[in-house]
C-alpha atoms as a PDB file:
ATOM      1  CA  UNK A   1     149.891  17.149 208.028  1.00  0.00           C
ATOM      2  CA  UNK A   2     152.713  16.386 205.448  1.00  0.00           C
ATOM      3  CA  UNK A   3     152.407  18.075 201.864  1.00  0.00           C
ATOM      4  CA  UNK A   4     152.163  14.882 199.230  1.00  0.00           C
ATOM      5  CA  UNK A   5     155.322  14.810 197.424  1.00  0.00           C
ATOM      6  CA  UNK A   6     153.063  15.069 194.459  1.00  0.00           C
ATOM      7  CA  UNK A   7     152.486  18.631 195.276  1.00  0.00           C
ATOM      8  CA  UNK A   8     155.938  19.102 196.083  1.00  0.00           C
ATOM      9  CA  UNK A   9     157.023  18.234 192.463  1.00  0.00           C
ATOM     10  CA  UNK A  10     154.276  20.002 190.800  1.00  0.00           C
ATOM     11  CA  UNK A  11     155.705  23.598 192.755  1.00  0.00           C
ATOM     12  CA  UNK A  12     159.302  22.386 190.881  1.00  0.00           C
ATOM     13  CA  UNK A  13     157.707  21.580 187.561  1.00  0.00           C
ATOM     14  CA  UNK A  14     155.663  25.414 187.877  1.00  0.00           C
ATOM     15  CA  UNK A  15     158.756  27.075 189.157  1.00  0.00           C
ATOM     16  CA  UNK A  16     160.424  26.066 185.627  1.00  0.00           C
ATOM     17  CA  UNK A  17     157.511  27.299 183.930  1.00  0.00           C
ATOM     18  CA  UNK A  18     157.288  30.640 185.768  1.00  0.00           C
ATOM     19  CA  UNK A  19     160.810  31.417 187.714  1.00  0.00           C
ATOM     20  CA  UNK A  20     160.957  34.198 190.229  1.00  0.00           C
ATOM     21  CA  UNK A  21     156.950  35.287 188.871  1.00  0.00           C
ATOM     22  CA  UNK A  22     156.012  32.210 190.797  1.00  0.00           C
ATOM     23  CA  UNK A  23     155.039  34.525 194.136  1.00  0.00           C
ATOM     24  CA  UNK A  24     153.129  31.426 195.883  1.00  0.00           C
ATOM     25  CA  UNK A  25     151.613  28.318 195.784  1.00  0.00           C
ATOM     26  CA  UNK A  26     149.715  26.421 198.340  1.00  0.00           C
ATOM     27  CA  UNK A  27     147.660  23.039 198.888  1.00  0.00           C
ATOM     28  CA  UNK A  28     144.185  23.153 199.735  1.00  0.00           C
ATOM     29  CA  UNK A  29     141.500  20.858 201.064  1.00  0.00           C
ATOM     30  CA  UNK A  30     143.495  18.499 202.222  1.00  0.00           C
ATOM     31  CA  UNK A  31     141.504  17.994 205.764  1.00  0.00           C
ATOM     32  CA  UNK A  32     137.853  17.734 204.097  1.00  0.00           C
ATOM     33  CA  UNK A  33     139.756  15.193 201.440  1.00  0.00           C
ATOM     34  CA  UNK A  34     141.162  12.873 204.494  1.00  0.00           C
ATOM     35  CA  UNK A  35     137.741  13.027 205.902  1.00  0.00           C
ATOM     36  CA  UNK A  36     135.705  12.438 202.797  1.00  0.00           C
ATOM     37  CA  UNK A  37     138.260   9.259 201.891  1.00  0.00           C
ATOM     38  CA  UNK A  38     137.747   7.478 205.438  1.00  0.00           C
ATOM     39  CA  UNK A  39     133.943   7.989 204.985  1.00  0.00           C
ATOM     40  CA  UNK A  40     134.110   6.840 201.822  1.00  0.00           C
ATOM     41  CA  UNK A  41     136.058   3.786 202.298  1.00  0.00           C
ATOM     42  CA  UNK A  42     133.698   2.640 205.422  1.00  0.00           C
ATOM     43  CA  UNK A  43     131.142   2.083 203.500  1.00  0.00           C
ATOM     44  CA  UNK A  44     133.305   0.860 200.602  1.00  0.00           C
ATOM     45  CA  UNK A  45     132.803  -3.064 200.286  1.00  0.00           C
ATOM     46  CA  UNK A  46     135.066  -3.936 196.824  1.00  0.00           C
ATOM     47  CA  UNK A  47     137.605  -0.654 197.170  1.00  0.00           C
ATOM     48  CA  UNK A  48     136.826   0.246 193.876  1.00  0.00           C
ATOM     49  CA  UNK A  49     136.166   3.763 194.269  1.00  0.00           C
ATOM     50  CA  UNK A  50     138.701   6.484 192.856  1.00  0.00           C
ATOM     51  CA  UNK A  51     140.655   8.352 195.435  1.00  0.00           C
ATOM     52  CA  UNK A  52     140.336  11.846 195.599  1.00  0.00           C
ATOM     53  CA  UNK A  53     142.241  14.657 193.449  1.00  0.00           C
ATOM     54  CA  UNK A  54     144.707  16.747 195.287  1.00  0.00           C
ATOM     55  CA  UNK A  55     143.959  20.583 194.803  1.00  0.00           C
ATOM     56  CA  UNK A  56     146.546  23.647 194.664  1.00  0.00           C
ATOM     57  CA  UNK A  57     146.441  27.283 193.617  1.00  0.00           C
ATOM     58  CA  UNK A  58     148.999  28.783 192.474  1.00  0.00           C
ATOM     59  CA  UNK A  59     149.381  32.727 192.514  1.00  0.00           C
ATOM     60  CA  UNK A  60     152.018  34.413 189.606  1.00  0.00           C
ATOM     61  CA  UNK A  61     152.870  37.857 188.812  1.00  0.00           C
ATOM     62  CA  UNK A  62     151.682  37.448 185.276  1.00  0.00           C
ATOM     63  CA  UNK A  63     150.327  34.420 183.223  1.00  0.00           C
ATOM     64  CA  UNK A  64     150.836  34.210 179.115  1.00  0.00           C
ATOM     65  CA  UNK A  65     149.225  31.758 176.649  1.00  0.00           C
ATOM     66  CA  UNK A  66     152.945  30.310 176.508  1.00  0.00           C
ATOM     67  CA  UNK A  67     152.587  29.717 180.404  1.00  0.00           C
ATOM     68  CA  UNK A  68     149.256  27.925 179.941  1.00  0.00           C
ATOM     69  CA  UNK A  69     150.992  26.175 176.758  1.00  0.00           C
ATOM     70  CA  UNK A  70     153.724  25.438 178.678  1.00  0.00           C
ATOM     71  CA  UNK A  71     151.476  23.890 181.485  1.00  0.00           C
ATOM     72  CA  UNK A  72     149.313  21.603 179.379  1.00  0.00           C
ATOM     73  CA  UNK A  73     152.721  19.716 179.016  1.00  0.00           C
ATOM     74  CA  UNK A  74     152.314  18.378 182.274  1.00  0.00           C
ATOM     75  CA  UNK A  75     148.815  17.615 182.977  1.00  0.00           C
ATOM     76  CA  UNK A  76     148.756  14.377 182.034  1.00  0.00           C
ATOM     77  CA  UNK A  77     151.852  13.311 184.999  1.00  0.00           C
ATOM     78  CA  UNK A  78     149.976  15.608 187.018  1.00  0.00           C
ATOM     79  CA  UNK A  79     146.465  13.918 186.903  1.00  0.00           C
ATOM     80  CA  UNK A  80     148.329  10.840 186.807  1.00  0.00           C
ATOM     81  CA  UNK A  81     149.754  11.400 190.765  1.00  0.00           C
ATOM     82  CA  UNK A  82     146.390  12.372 192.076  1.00  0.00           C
ATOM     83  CA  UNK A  83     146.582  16.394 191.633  1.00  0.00           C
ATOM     84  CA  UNK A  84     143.883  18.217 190.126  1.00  0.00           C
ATOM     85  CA  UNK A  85     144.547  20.862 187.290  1.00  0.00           C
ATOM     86  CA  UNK A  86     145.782  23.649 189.602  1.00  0.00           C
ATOM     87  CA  UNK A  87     143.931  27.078 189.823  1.00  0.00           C
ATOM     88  CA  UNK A  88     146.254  29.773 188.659  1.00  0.00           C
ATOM     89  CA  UNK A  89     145.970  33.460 189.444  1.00  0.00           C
ATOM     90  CA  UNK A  90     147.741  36.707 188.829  1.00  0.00           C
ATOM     91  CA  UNK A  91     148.465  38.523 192.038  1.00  0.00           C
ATOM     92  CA  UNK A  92     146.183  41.233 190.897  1.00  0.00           C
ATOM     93  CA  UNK A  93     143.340  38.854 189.720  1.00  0.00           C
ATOM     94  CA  UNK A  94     143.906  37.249 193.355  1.00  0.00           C
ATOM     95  CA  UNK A  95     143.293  40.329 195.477  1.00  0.00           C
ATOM     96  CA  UNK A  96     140.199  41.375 193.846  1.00  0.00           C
ATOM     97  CA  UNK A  97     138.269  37.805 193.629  1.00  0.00           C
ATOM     98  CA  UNK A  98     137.490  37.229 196.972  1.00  0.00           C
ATOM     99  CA  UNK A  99     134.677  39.532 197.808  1.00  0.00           C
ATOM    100  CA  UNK A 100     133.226  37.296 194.267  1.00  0.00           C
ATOM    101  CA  UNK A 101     134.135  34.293 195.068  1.00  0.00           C
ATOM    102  CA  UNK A 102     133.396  34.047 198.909  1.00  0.00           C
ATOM    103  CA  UNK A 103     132.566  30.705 199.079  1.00  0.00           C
ATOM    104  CA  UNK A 104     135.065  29.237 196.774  1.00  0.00           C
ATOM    105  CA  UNK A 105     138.036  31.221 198.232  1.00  0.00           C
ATOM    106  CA  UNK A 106     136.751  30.752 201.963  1.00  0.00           C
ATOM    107  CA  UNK A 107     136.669  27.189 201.607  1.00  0.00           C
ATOM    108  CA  UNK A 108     140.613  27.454 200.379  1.00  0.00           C
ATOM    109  CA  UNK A 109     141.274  29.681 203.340  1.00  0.00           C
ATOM    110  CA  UNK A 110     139.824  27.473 205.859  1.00  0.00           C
ATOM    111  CA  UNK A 111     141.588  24.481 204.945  1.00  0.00           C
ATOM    112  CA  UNK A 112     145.009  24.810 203.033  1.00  0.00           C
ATOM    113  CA  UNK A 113     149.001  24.548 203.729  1.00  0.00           C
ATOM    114  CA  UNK A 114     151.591  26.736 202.231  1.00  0.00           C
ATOM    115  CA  UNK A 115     153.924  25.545 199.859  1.00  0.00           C
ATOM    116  CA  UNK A 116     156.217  28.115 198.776  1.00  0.00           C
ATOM    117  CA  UNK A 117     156.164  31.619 198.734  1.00  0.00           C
ATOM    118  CA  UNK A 118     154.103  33.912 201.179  1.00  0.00           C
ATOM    119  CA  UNK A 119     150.463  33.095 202.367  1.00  0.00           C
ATOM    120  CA  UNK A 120     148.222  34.573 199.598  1.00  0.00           C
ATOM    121  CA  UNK A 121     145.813  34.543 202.293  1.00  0.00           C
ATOM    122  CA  UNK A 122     147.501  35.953 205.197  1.00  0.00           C
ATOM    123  CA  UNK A 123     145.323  38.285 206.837  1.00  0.00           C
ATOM    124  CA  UNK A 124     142.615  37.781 204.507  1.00  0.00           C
ATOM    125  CA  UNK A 125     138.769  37.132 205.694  1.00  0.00           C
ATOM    126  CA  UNK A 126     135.263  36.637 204.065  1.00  0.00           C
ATOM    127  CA  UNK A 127     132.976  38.948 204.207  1.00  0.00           C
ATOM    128  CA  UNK A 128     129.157  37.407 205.291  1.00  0.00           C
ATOM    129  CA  UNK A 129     127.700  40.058 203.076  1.00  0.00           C
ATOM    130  CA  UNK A 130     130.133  38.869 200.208  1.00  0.00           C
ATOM    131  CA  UNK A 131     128.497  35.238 200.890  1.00  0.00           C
ATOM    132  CA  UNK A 132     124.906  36.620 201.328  1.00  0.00           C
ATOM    133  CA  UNK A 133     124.961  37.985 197.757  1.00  0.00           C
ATOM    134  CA  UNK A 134     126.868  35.020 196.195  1.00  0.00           C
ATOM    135  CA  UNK A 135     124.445  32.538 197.487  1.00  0.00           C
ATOM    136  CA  UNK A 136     121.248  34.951 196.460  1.00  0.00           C
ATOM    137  CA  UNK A 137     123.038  34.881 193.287  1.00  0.00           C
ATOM    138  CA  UNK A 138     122.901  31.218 193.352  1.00  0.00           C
ATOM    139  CA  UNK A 139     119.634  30.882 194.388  1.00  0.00           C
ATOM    140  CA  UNK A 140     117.602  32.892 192.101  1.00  0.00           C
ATOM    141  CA  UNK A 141     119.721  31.634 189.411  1.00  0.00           C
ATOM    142  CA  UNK A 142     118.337  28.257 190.377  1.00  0.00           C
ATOM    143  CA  UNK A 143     114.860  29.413 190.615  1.00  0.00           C
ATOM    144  CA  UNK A 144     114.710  31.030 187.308  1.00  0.00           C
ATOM    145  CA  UNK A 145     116.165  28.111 185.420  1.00  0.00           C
ATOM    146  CA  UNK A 146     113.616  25.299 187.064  1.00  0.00           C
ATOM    147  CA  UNK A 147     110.680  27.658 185.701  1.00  0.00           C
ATOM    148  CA  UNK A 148     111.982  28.002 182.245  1.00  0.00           C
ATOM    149  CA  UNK A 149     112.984  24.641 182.400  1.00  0.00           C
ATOM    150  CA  UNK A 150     109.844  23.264 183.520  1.00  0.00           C
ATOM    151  CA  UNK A 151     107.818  25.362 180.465  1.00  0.00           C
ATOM    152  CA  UNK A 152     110.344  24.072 178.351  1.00  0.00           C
ATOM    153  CA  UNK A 153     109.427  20.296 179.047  1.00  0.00           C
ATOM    154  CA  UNK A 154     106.182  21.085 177.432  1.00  0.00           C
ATOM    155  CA  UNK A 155     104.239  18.526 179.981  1.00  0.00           C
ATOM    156  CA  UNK A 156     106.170  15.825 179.690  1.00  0.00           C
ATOM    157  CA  UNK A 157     107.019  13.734 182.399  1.00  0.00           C
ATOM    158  CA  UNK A 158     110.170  12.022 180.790  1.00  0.00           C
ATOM    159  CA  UNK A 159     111.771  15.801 180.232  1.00  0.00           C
ATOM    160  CA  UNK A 160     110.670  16.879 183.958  1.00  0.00           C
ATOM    161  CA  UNK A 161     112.527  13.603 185.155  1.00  0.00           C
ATOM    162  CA  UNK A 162     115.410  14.952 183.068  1.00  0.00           C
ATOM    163  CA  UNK A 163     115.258  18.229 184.384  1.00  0.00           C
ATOM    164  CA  UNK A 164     115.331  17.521 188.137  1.00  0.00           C
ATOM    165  CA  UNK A 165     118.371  14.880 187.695  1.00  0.00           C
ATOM    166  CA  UNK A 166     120.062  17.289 185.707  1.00  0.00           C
ATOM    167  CA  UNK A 167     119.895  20.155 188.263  1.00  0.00           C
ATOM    168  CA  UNK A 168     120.702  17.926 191.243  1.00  0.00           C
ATOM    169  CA  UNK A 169     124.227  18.711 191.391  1.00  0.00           C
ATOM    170  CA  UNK A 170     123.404  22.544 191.717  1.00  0.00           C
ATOM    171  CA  UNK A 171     121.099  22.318 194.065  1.00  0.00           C
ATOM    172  CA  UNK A 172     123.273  20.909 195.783  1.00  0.00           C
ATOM    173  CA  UNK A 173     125.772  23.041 195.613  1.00  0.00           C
ATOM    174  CA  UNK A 174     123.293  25.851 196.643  1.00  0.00           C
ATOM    175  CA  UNK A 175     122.638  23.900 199.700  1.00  0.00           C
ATOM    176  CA  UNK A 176     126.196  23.878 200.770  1.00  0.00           C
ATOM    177  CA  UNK A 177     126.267  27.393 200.243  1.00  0.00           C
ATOM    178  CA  UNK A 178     123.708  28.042 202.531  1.00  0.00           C
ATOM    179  CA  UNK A 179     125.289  25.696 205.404  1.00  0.00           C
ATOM    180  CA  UNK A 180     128.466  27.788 204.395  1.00  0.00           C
ATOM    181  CA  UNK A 181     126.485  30.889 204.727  1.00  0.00           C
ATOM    182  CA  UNK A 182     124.739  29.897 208.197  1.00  0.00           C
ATOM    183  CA  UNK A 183     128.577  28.921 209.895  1.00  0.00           C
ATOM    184  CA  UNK A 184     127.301  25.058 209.601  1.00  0.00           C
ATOM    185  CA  UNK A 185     130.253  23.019 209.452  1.00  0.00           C
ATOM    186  CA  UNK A 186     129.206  20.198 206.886  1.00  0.00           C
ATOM    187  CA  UNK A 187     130.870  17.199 205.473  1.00  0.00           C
ATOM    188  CA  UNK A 188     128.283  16.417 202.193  1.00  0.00           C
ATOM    189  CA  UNK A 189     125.808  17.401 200.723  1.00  0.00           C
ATOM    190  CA  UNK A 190     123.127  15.273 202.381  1.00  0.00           C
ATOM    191  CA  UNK A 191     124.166  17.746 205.455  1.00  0.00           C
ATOM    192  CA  UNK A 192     123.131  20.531 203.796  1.00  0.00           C
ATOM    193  CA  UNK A 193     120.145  19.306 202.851  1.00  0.00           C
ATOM    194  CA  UNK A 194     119.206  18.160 206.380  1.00  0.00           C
ATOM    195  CA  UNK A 195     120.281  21.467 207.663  1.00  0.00           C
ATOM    196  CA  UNK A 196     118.254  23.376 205.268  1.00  0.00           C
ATOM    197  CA  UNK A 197     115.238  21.448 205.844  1.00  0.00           C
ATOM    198  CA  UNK A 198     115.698  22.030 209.397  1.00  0.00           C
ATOM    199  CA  UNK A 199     115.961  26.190 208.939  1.00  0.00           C
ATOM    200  CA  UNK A 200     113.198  26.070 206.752  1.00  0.00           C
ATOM    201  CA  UNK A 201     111.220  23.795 208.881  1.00  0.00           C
ATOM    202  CA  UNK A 202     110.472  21.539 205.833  1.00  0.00           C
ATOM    203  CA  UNK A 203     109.013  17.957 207.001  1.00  0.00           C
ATOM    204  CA  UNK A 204     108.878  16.442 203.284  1.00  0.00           C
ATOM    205  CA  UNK A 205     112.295  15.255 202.870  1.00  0.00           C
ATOM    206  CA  UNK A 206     112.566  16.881 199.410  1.00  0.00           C
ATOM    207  CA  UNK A 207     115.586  18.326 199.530  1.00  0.00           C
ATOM    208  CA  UNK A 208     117.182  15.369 200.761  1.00  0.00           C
ATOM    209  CA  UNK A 209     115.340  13.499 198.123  1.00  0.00           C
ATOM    210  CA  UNK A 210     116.667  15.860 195.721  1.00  0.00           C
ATOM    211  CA  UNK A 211     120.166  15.639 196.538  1.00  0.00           C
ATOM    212  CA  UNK A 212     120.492  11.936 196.495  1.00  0.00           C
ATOM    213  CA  UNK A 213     119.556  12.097 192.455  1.00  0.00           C
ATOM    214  CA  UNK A 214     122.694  13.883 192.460  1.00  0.00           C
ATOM    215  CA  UNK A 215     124.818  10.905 190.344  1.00  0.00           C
ATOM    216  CA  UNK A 216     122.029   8.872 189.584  1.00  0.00           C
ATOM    217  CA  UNK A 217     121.166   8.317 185.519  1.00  0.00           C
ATOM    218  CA  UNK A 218     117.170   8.869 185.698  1.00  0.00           C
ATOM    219  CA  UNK A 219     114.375   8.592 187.942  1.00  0.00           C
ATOM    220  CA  UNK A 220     110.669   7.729 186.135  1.00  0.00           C
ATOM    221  CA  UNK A 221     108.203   9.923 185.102  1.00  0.00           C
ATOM    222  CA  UNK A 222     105.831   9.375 187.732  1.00  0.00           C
ATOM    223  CA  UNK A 223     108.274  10.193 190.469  1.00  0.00           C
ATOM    224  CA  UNK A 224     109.057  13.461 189.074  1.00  0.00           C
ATOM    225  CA  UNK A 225     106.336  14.518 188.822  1.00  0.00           C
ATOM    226  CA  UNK A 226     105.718  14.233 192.493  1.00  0.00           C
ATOM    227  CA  UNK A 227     108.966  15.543 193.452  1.00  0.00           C
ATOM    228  CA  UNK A 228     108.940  18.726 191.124  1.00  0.00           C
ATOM    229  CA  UNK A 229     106.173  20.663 193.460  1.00  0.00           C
ATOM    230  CA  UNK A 230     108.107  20.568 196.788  1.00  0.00           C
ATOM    231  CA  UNK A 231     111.307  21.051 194.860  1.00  0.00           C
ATOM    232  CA  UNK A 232     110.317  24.108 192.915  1.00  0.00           C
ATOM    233  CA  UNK A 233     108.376  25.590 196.580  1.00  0.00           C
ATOM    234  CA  UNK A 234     112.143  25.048 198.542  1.00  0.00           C
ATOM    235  CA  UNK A 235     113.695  27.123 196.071  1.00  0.00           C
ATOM    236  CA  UNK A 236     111.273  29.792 196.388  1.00  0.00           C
ATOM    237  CA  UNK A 237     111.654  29.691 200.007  1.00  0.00           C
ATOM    238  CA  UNK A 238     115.405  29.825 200.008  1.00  0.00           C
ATOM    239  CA  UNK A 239     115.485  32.699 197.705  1.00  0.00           C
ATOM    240  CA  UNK A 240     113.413  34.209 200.582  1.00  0.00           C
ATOM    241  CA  UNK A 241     115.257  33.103 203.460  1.00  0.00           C
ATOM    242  CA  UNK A 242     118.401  34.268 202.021  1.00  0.00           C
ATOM    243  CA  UNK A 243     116.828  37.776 200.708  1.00  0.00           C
ATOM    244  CA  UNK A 244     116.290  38.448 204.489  1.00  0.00           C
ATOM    245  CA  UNK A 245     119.211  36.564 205.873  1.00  0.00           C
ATOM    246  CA  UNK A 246     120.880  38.699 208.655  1.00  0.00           C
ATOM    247  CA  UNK A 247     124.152  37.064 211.255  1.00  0.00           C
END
């Protein structure tokens, strides 16, 4: 797989900006990207939809407020050939975030291509009991914000519809953790749901239900009402499946 030349002149406009403290940069995600497009144009009938952002990290000896300065410069060309803002970390920031950002940083190490420099990640691995306490983390962070949440919509149906659209997206992100932390190779989010209701031996549907809000502008107050039960009782459950998850 070729590096976009996109990438290529984002490591020359950084190297300006940083010089020899530029230690290395890599490309990441560029085999889950390829696969997302083609899915995503199958089912595509007017080719409207935006193609997605290129991502890179980009690890320095030291990083100043003139650096970031510096950067913001660019990030209008940038985002204008496809790349994402790229992620930029000290070399001592870099050694000491993977153990807290297992999932994050194990995604990049699964799937990325050197650019310049050395491999950050050369001989690096993810801990499962890093992951295990990220997604419990995750979880009970979920859990404790639909309870307050669901107090703080005082009975009304219209804020519970709000509050289950509005936590979609990290739900489902906690899903994908939990693929992530079970070795499931998944390409959505829908996956993760299935997977999860699977493990859990959920027949409802819920979470799958739950994840396809994720994007949509409001559901009625009748139908969240329904949904919040089930929704509320996976959480609990997945706080208790991961509590006692063991590989």
């Amino acid at each position: 797989m070729a590096i976009p030349d996109a990438v290529t002149a984002l490591e020359r406009d950084l190297r300006g900006i940083f010089g020899q403290r530029l230690q290395s940069m890599v490309v990441y995600g560029l085999r889950a990207r390829d696969a997302r497009r083609d899915a995503e144009g199958s089912h595509a009938a007017d080719g409207s939809q935006h193609a997605p952002l290129t991502h890179t990290l980009a690890v320095v000896d030291a990083l100043s407020t003139e650096d970031l300065r510096a950067c913001t410069g660019h990030i209008e060309r940038w985002q204008g050939h496809g790349l994402d803002t790229p992620l930029l970390v000290t070399s001592h920031e870099f050694g000491r975030s993977l153990d807290v950002f297992p999932f994050e940083f194990g995604a990049i190490l699964a799937d990325h291509m050197l650019v310049s420099g050395s491999d950050p990640f050369d001989g690096l691995s993810v801990e499962p009991a890093d992951q295990r306490r990220a997604c419990e983390v995750q979880a009970r962070g979920h859990l404790l914000h639909l309870r307050e949440a669901f107090l703080e919509t005082r009975g009304h149906g219209d804020a519970l519809a709000v509050l289950i659209v509005e936590s979609a997206p990290a739900f489902a992100a906690l899903l994908t953790s939990v693929a992530h932390l079970d070795g499931v190779e998944i390409r959505d989010a829908a996956a993760a749901a299935r997977h999860v209701e699977r493990r859990l031996e959920l027949t409802s549907g819920a979470a799958t239900a739950v994840v396809a809000l994720v994007g949509v502008g409001e559901i009625a107050s009748a139908e969240a009402e329904r949904m919040f039960p089930p929704y509320l009782d996976i959480v609990e459950r997945l706080v208790r499946y991961i509590d006692l998850w063991k590989r």
